[in-house]
Protein backbone atom coordinates (compact mmCIF):
# COMPACT_ATOMS: atom_id res chain seq x y z
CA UNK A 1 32.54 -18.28 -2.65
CA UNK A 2 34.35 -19.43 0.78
CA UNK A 3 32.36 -21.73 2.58
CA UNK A 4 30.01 -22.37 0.59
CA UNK A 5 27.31 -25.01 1.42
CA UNK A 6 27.10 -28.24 0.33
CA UNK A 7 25.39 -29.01 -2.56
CA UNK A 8 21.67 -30.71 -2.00
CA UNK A 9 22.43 -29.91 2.03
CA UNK A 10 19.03 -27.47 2.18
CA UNK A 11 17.12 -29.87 -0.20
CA UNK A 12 17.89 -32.74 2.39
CA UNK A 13 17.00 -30.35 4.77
CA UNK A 14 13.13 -29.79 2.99
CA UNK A 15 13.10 -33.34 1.83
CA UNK A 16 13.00 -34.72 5.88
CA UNK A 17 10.90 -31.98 7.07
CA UNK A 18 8.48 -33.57 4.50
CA UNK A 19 9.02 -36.97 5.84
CA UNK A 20 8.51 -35.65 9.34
CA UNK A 21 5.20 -34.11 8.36
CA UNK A 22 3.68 -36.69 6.17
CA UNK A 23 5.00 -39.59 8.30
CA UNK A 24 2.59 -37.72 11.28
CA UNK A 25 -0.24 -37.78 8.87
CA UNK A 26 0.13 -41.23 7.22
CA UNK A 27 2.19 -43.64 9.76
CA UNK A 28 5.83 -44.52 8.72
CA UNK A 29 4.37 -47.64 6.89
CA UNK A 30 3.46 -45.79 4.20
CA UNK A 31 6.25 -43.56 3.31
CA UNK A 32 7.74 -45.65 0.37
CA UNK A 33 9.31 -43.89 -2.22
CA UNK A 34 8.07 -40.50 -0.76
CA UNK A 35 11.67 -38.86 -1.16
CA UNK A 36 11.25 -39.25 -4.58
CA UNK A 37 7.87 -38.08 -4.84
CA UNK A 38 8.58 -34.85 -3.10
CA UNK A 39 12.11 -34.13 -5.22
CA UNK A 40 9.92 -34.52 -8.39
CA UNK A 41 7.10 -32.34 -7.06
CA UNK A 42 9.52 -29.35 -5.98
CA UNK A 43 11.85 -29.89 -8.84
CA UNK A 44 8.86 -28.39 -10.90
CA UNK A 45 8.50 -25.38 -9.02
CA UNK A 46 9.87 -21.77 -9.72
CA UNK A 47 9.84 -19.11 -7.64
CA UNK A 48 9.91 -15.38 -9.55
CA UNK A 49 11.78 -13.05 -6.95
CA UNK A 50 12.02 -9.32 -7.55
CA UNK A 51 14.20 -6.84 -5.79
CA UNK A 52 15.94 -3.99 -7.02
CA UNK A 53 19.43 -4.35 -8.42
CA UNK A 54 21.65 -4.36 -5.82
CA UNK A 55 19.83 -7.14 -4.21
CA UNK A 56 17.88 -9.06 -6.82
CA UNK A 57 21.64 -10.71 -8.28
CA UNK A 58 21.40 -13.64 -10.11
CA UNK A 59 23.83 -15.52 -8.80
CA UNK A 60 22.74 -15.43 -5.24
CA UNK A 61 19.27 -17.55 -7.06
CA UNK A 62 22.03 -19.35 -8.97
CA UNK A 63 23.42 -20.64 -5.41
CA UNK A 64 19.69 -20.71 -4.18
CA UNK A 65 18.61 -23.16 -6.70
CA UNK A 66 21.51 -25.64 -6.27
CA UNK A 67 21.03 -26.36 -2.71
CA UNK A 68 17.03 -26.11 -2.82
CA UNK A 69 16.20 -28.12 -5.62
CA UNK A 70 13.80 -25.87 -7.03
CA UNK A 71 14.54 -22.98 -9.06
CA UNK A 72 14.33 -19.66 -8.38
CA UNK A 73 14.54 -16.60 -10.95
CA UNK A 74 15.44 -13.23 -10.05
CA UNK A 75 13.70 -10.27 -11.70
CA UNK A 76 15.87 -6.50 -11.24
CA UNK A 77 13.36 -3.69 -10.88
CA UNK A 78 14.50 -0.08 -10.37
CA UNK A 79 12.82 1.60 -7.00
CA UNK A 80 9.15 3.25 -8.26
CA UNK A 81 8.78 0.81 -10.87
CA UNK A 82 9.36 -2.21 -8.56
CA UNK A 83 6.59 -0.31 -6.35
CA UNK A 84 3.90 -0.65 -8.81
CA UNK A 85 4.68 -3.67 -10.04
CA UNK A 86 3.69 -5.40 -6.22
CA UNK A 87 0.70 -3.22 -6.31
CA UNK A 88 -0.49 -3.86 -9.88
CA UNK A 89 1.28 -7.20 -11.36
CA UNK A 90 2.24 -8.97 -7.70
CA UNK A 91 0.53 -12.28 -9.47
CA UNK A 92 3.35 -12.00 -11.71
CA UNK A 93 6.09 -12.02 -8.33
CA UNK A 94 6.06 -15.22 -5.82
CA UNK A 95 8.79 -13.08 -3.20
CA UNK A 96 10.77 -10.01 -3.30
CA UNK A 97 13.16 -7.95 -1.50
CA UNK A 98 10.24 -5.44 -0.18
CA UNK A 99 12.02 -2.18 1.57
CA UNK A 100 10.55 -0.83 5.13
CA UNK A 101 9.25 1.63 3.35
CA UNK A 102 7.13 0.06 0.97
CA UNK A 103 5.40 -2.12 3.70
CA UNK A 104 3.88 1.30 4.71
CA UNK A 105 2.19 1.08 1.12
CA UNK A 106 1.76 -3.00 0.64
CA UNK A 107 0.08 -4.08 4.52
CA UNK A 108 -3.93 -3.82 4.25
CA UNK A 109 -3.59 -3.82 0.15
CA UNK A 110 -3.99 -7.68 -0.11
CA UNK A 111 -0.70 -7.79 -1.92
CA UNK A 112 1.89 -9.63 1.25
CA UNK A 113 0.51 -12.84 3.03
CA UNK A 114 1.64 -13.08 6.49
CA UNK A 115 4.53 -15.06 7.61
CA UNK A 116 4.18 -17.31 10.68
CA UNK A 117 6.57 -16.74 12.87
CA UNK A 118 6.75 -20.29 14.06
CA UNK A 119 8.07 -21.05 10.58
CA UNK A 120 11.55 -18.52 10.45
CA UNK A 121 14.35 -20.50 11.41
CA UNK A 122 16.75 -18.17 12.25
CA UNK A 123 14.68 -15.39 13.95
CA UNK A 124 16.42 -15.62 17.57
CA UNK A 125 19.92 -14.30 15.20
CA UNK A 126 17.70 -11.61 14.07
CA UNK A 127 19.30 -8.65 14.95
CA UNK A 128 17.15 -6.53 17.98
CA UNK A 129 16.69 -2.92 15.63
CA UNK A 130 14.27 -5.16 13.80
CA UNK A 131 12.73 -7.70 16.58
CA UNK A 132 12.73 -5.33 19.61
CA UNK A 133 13.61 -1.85 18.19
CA UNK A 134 16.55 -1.75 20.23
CA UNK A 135 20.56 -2.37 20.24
CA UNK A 136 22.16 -5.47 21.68
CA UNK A 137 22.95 -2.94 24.82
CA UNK A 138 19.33 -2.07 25.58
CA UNK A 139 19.38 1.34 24.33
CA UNK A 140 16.24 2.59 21.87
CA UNK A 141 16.65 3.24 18.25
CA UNK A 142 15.76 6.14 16.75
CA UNK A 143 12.15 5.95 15.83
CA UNK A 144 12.08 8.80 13.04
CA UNK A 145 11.01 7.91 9.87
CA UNK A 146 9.88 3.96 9.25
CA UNK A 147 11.76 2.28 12.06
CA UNK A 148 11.75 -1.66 11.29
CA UNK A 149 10.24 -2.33 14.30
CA UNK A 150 6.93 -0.51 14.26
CA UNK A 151 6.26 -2.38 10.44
CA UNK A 152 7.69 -5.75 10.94
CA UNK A 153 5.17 -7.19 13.18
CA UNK A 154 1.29 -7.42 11.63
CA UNK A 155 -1.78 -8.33 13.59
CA UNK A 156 -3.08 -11.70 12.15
CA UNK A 157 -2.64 -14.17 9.37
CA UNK A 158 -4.60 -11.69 6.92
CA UNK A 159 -1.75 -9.43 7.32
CA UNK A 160 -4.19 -6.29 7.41
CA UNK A 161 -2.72 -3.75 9.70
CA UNK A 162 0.62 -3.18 11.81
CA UNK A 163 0.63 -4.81 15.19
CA UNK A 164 1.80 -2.30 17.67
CA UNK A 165 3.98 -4.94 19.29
CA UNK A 166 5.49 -8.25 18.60
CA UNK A 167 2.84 -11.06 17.36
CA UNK A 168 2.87 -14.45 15.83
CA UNK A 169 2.38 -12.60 12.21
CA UNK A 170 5.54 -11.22 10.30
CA UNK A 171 4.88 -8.89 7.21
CA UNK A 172 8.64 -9.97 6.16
CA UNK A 173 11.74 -11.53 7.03
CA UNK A 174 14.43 -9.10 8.02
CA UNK A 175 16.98 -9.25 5.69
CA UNK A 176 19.46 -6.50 4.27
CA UNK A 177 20.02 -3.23 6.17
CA UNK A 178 22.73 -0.86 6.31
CA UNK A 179 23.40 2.96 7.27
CA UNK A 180 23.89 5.40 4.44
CA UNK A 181 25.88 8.91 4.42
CA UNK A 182 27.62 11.01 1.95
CA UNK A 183 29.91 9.84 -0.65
CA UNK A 184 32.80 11.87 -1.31
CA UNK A 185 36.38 12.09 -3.87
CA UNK A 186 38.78 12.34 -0.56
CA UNK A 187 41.31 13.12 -3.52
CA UNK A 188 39.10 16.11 -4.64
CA UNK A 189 37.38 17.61 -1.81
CA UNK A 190 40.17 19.08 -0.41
CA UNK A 191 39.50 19.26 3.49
CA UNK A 192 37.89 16.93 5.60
CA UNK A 193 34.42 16.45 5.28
CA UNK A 194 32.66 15.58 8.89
CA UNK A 195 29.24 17.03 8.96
CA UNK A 196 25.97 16.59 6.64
CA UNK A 197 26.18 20.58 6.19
CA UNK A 198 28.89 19.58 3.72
CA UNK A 199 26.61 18.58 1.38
CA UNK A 200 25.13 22.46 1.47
CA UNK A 201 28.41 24.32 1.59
CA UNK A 202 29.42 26.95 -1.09
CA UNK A 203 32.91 25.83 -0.94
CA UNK A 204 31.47 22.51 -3.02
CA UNK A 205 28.81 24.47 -5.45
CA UNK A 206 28.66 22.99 -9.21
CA UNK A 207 30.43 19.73 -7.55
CA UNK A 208 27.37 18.37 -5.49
CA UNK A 209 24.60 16.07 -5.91
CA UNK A 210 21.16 14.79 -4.64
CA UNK A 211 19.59 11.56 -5.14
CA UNK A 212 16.12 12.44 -7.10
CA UNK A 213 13.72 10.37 -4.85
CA UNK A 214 12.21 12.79 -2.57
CA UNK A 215 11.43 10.19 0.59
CA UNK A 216 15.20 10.09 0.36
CA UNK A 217 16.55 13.45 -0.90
CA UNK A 218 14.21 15.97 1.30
CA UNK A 219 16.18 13.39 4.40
CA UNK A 220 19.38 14.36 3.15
CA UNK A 221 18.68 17.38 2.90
CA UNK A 222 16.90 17.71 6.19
CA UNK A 223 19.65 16.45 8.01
CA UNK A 224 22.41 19.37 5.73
CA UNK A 225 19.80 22.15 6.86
CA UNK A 226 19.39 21.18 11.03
CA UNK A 227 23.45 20.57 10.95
CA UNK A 228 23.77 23.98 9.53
CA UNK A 229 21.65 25.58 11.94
CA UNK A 230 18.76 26.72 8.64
CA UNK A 231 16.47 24.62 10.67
CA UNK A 232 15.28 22.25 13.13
CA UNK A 233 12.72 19.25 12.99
CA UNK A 234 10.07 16.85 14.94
CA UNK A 235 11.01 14.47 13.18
CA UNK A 236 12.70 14.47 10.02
CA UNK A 237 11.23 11.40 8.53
CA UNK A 238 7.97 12.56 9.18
CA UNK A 239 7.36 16.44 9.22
CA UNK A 240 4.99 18.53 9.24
CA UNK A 241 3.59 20.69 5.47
CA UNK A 242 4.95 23.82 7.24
CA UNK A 243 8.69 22.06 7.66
CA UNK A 244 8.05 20.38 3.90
CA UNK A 245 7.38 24.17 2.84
CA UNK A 246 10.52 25.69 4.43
CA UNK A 247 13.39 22.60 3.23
CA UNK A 248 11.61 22.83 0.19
CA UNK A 249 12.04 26.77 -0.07
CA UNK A 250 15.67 26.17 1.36
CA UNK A 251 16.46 23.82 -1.44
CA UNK A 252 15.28 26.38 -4.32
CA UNK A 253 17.09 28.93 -3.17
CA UNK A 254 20.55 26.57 -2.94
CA UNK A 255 19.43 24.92 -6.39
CA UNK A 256 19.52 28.56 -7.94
CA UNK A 257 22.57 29.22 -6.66
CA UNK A 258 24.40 26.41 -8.45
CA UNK A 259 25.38 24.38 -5.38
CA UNK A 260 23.85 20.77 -7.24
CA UNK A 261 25.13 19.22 -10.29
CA UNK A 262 23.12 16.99 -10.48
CA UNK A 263 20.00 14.90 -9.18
CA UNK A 264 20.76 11.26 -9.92
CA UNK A 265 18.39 8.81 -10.53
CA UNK A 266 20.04 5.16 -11.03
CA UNK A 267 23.04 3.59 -9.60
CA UNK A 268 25.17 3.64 -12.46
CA UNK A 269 24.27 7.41 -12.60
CA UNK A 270 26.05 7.85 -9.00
CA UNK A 271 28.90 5.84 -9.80
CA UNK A 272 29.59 7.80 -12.81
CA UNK A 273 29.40 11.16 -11.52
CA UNK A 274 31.67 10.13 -9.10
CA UNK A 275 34.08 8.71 -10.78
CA UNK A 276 33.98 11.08 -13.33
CA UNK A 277 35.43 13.30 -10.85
CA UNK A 278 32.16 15.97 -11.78
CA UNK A 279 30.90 15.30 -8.34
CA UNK A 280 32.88 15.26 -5.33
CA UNK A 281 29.91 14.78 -2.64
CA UNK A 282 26.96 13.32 -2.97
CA UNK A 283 24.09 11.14 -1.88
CA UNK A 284 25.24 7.60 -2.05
CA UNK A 285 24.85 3.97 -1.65
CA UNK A 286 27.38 1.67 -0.49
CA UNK A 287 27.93 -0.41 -3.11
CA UNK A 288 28.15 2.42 -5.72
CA UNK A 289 31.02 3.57 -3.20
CA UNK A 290 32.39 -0.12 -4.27
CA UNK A 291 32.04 0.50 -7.78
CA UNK A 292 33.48 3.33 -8.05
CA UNK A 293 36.73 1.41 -5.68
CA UNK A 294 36.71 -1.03 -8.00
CA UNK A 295 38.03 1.23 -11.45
CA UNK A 296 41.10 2.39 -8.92
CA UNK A 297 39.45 5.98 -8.03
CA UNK A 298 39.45 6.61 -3.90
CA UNK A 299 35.44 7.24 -2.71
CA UNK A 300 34.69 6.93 0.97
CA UNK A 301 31.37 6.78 2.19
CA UNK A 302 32.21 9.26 5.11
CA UNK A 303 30.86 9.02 8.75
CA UNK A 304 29.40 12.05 9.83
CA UNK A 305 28.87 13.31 13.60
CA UNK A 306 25.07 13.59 13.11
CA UNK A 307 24.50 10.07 12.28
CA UNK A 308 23.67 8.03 9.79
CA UNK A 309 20.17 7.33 7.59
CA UNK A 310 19.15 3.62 8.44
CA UNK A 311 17.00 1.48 6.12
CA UNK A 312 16.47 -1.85 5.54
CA UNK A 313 14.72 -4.66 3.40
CA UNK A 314 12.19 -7.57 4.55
CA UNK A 315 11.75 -11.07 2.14
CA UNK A 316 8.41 -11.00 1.45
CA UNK A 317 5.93 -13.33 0.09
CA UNK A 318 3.12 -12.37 -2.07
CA UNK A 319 -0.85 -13.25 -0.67
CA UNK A 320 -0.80 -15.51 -3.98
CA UNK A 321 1.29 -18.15 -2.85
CA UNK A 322 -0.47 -21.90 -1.58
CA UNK A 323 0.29 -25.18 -1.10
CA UNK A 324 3.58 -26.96 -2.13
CA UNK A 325 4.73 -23.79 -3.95
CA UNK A 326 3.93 -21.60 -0.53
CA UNK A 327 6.29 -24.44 1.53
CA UNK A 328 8.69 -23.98 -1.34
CA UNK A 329 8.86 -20.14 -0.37
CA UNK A 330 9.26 -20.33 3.16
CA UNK A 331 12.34 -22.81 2.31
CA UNK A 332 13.24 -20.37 0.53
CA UNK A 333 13.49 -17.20 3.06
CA UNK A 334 15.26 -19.87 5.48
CA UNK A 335 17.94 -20.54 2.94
CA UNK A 336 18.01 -16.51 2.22
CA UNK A 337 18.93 -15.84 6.23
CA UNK A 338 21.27 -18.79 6.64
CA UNK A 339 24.12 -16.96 5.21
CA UNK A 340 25.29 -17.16 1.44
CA UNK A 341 23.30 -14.16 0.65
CA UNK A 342 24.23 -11.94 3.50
CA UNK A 343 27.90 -12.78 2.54
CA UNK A 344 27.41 -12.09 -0.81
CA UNK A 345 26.32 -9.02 -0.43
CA UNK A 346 28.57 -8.52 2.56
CA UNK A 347 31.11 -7.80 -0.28
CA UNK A 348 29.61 -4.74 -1.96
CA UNK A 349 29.07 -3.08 1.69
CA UNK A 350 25.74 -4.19 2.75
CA UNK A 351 24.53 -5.82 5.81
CA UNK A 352 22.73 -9.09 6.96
CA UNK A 353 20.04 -8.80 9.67
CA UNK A 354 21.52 -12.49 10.79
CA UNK A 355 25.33 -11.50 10.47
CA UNK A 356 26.25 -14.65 12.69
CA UNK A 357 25.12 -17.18 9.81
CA UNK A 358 26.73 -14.61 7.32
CA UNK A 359 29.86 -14.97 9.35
CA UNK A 360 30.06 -18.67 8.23
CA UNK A 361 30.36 -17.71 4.69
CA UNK A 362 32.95 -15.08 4.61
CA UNK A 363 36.47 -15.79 5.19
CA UNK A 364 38.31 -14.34 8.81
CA UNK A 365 39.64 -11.51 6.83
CA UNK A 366 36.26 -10.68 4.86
CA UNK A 367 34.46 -11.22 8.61
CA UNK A 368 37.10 -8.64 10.03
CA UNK A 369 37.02 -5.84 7.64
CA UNK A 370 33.28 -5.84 6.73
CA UNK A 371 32.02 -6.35 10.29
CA UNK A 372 34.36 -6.13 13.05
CA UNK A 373 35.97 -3.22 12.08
CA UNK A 374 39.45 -4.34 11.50
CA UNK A 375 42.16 -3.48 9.01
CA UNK A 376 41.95 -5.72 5.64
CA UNK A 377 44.60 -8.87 6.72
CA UNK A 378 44.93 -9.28 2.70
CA UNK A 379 43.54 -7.66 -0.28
CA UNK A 380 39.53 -8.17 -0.76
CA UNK A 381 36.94 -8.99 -3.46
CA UNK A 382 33.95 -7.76 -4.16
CA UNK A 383 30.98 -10.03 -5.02
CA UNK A 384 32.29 -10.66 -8.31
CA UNK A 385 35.44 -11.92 -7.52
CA UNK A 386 37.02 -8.33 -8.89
CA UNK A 387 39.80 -6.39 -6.22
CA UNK A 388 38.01 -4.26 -4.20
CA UNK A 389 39.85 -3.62 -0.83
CA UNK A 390 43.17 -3.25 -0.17
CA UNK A 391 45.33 -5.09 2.95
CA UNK A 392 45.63 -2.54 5.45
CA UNK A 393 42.14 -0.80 4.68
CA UNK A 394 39.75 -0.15 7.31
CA UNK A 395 35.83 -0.15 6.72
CA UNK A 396 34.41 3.40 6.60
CA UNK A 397 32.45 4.22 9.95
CA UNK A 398 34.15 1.04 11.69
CA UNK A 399 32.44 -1.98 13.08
CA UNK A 400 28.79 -2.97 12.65
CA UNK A 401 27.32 -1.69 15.46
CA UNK A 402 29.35 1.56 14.92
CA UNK A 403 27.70 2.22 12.05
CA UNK A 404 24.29 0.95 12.67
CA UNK A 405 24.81 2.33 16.03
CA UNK A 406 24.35 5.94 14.92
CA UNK A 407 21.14 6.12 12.96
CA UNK A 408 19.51 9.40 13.58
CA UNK A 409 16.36 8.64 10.76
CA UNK A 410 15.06 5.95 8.97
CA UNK A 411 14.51 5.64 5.34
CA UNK A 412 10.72 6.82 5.02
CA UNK A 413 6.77 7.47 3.84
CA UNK A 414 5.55 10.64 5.28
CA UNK A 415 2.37 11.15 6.09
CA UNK A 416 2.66 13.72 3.82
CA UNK A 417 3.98 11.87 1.30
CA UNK A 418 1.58 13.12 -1.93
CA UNK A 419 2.60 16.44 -0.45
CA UNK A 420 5.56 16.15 -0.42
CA UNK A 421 6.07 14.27 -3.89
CA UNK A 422 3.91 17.53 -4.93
CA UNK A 423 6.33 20.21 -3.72
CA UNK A 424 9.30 17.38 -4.66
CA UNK A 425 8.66 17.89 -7.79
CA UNK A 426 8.36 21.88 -7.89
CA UNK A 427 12.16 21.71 -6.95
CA UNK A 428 13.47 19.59 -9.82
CA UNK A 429 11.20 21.57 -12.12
CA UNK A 430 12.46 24.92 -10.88
């Protein structure tokens, strides 16, 4: 990768924080040989990180555990299943890649410690939707469904309940985020596509699909049904049994009618339908957009007027973690904001919540077409070195704060949620 750090730089990093700290305790007299001591200590410990798979990638631990001396082991978990594995095996996890969502489920379980803020290096190039709930402009962000800001902050060190403000206590570390819409086949669809209430339209029945994850899907949905007028919401990431009951009624009645092909499940299910040219439109994530670039077949994760559904993920550490092993971890989530990640996954579409240290690892042209907005000044790879954009290409949706811009909901846990997963499941079954 371009840029990449030095190796041992972080590990000299940890290495003379230790000095700093034990030479307060002990009196530089007595430091002898210390260096040592602590490179023999850390070079014992492993740190098990799970994610799902478009985060948890093995080479981004690869890179980790070159510059940090310790190792760290990455552990792919599909969405539900990574769920209850932090609420029944977290032992068995040191840090993860926990979504907003989940928080909603994890704070008060005694399953995250609290992270100090005092300890995260690179907060102040945090990016304001997830320290102050607002853009670098001053205006508010949309506050349907889980908004980062009302779940990043938790009241004390026991990490027992959602501060309704900023405090010293972080339930996680702001890390990937992005701004989801509609994939389509430009190639297939056959007229432009600029509204959610694509997704619902007869013109594209048999050729459609839904992700099956009903947090997500009833969204998606949601926002088809208010653009084409069927209905209107409170809030969309949070509504009501009687709103539940109607989408839910809507979506039968467009289900019978033939309009979905399928409901997808996985990522490689997405990129195959697409590909496959069966589906033309569908729920989609960005780097299954990639995928699907990379075997040669146009996709475009379209921008649509109504906006876009935001979400993001927080580096979290599990209550289990003390001592050297604990220090090891917060290392850790420093070296995880200071930029090879972010750039990394930079590649396959996603964002950093620090994009200025990701900006350090990407080369001008990667910088320029993946954040600023620009046409591709050469021909770009994704994060496995394959060709992925062309010269001349321009991002879909434009610059960062285009596209993160224009959130109208948030990735979400109802308050309805067994409800909801309830009448979810009526509509698959039906």
């Amino acid at each position: 990768m371009p840029h990449e750090s030095p190796p041992g730089a972080m590990r000299r990093s940890l290495v003379k924080a230790a000095l700093g700290a034990a030479g307060a305790a002990a009196g530089s007299g007595a430091l002898t040989g210390f260096p040592t001591i602590w490179a023999q200590n850390i070079k014992d410990i492993t740190l098990q990180h799970a994610g799902p798979p478009v985060t948890a990638i093995g080479q981004i631990a690869e890179q980790a555990s070159k510059d940090l001396g310790f190792t760290v082991r990455m552990q792919a978990v599909e969405g539900a299943d990574l769920l209850n594995r932090f609420l029944s095996q977290s032992s068995a996890i040191d840090v993860a890649d926990v979504a907003l969502t989940f928080l909603r489920y994890l704070v008060g379980r005694n399953v995250l410690q609290a992270i100090p803020l005092s300890k995260i290096k690179y907060w102040d190039q945090t990016i304001p939707l997830f320290t102050k709930g607002e853009y670098p402009d001053g205006r508010r962000a949309s506050t349907q469904g889980i908004a980062p800001y009302g779940v990043i902050y938790v009241t004390g060190a026991d990490a027992k309940s959602f501060s309704d403000g900023p405090s010293k206590w972080l339930s996680g570390i702001p890390s990937v985020t992005n701004a989801d819409t509609l994939g389509i086949r430009p190639d297939l669809v056959g007229r432009p596509v600029t509204s959610w209430a694509d997704l619902l339209d007869p013109a594209f029945k048999g050729k459609a699909a839904l992700q099956d994850q009903p947090t997500i899907g009833i969204i998606d949905v949601a926002l088809a049904v208010e653009a084409r007028g069927a209905a209107t919401y409170g809030n969309k990431g949070n509504m009501t049994k009687a709103e539940i009951d109607k989408t839910i009624g809507l979506m039968m009645d467009i289900k019978r009618s033939g309009q979905f092909r399928s409901f997808w499940t996985t990522f490689d299910q997405s990129v195959n339908l697409m590909a496959s040219g069966e589906v033309v439109i569908q729920s989609m994530w960005s780097p299954a957009v990639s995928a699907v670039r990379t075997r040669g077949i146009p996709c475009t994760f379209q921008p649509l007027k109504e906006g876009y559904r935001g979400w993001g993920y927080t580096f979290g550490m599990m209550k289990h973690l003390t001592g050297l092993k604990r220090d090891c971890a917060i290392e850790y989530a420093n070296w995880y904001a200071s930029g090879f990640q972010g750039a990394f996954i930079a590649r396959q579409g996603y964002y950093s919540a620090q994009p200025e240290t990701t900006r350090k690892y990407l080369t001008p042209a990667e910088w320029d077409y993946w954040y600023a907005g620009k046409p591709a000044a050469t021909d770009l790879p994704d994060p496995y070195g394959k060709p992925a954009i062309k010269a001349g290409e321009v991002r879909d949706g434009g610059a960062f704060w285009e596209r993160m811009g224009n959130i109208a909901v948030w990735n979400s846990v109802m308050d309805e949620d067994r409800y909801l997963t309830r009448r979810w499941n009526e509509f698959i079954s039906s």
